[in-house]
PDB file of N, CA and C in Angstrom:
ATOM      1  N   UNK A   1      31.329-153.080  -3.511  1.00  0.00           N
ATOM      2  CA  UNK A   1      29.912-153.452  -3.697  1.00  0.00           C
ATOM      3  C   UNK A   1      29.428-154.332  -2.538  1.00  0.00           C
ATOM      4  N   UNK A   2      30.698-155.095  -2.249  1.00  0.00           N
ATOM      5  CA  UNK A   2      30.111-156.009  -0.943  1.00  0.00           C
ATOM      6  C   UNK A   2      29.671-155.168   0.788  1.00  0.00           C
ATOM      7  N   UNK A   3      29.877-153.593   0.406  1.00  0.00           N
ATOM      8  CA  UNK A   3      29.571-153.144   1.456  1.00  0.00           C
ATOM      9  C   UNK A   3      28.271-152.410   1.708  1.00  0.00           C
ATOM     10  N   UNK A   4      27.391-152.166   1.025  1.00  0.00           N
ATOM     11  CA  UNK A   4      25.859-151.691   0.764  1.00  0.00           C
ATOM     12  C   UNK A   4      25.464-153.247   0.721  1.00  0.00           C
ATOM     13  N   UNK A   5      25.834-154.317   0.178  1.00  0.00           N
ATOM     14  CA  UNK A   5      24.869-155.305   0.897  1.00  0.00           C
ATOM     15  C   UNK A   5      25.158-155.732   2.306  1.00  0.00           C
ATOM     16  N   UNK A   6      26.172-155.770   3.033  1.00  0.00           N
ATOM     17  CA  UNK A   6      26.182-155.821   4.316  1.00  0.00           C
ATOM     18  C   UNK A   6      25.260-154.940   4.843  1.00  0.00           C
ATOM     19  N   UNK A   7      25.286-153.866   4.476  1.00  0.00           N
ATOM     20  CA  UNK A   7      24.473-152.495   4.941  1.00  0.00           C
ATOM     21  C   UNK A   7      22.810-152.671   4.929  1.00  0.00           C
ATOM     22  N   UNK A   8      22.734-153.128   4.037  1.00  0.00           N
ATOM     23  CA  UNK A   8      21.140-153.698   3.623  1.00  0.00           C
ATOM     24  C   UNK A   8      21.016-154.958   4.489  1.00  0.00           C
ATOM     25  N   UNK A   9      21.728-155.529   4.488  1.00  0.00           N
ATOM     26  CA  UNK A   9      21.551-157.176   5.491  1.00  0.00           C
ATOM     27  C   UNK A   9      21.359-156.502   6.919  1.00  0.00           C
ATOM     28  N   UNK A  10      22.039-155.793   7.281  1.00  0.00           N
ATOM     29  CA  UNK A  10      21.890-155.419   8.865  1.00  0.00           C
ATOM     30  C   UNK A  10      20.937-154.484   8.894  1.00  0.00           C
ATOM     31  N   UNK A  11      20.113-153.606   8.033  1.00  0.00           N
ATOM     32  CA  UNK A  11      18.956-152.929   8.353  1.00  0.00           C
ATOM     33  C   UNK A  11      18.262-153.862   8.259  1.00  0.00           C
ATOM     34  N   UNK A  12      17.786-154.852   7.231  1.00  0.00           N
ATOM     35  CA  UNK A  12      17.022-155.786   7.339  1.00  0.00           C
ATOM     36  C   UNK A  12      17.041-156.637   8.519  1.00  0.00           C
ATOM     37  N   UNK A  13      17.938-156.977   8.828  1.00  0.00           N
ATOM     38  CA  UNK A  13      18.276-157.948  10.662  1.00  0.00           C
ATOM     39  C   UNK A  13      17.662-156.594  11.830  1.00  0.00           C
ATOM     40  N   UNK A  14      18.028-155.747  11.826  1.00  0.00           N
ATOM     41  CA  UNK A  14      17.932-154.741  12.809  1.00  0.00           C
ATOM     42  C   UNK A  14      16.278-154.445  12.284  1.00  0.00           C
ATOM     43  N   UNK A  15      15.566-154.166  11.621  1.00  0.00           N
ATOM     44  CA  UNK A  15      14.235-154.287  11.483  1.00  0.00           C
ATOM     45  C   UNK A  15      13.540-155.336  11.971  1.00  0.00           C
ATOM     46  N   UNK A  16      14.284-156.712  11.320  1.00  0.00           N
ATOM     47  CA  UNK A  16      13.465-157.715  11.966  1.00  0.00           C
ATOM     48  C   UNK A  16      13.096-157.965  13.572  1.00  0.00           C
ATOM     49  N   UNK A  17      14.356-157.706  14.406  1.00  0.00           N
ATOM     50  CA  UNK A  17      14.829-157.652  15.694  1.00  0.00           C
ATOM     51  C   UNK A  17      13.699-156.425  16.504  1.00  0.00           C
ATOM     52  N   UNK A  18      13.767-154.988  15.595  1.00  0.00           N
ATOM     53  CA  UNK A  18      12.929-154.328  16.474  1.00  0.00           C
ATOM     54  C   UNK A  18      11.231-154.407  16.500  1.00  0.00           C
ATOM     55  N   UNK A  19      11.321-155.297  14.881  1.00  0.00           N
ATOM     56  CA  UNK A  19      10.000-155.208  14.859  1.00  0.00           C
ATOM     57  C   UNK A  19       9.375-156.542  15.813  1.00  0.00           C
ATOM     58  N   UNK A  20      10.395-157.512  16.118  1.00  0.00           N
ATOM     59  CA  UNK A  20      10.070-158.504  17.347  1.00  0.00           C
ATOM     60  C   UNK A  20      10.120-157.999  18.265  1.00  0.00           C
ATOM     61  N   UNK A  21      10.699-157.393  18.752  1.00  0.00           N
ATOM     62  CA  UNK A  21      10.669-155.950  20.157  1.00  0.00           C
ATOM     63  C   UNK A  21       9.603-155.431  20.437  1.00  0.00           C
ATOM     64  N   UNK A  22       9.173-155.194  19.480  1.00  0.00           N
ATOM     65  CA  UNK A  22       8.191-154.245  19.775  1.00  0.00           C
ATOM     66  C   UNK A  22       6.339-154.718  20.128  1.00  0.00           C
ATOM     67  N   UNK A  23       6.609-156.119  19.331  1.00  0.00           N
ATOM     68  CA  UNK A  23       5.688-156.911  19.566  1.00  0.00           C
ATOM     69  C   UNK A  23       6.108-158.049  20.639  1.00  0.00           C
ATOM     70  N   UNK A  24       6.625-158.020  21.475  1.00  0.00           N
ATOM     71  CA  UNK A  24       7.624-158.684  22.251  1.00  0.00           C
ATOM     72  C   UNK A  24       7.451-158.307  23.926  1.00  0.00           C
ATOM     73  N   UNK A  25       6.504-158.902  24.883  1.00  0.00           N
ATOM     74  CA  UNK A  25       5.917-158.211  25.852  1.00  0.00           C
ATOM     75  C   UNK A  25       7.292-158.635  27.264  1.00  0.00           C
ATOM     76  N   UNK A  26       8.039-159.887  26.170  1.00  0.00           N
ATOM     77  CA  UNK A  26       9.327-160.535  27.747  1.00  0.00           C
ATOM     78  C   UNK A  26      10.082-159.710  27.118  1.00  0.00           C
ATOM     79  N   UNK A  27      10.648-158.924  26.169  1.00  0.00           N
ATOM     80  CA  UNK A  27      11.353-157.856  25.846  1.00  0.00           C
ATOM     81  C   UNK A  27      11.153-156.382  26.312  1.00  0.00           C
ATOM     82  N   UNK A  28      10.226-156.151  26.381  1.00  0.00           N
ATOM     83  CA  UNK A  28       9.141-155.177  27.078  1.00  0.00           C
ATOM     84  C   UNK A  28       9.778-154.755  28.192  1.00  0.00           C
ATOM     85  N   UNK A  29       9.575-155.967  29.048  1.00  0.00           N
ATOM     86  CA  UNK A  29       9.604-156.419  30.643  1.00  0.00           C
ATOM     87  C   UNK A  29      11.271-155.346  30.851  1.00  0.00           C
ATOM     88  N   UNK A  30      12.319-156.275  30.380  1.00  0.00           N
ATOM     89  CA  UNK A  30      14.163-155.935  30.474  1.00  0.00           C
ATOM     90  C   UNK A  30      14.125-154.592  30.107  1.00  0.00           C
TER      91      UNK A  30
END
């Protein structure tokens, strides 16, 4: 069971991350 919430924690981290990316113009830049 502890492995679908890891799974859910890192889509949630990896969403947060791209959705700062994407709004993210010094990320942009690299």
């Amino acid at each position: 069971m502890s492995t679908w919430w890891t799974w859910s924690n890192i889509v949630e981290k990896t969403k947060f991350i791209w959705f700062h990316q994407r709004h993210s113009p010094r990320l942009k830049t690299q």
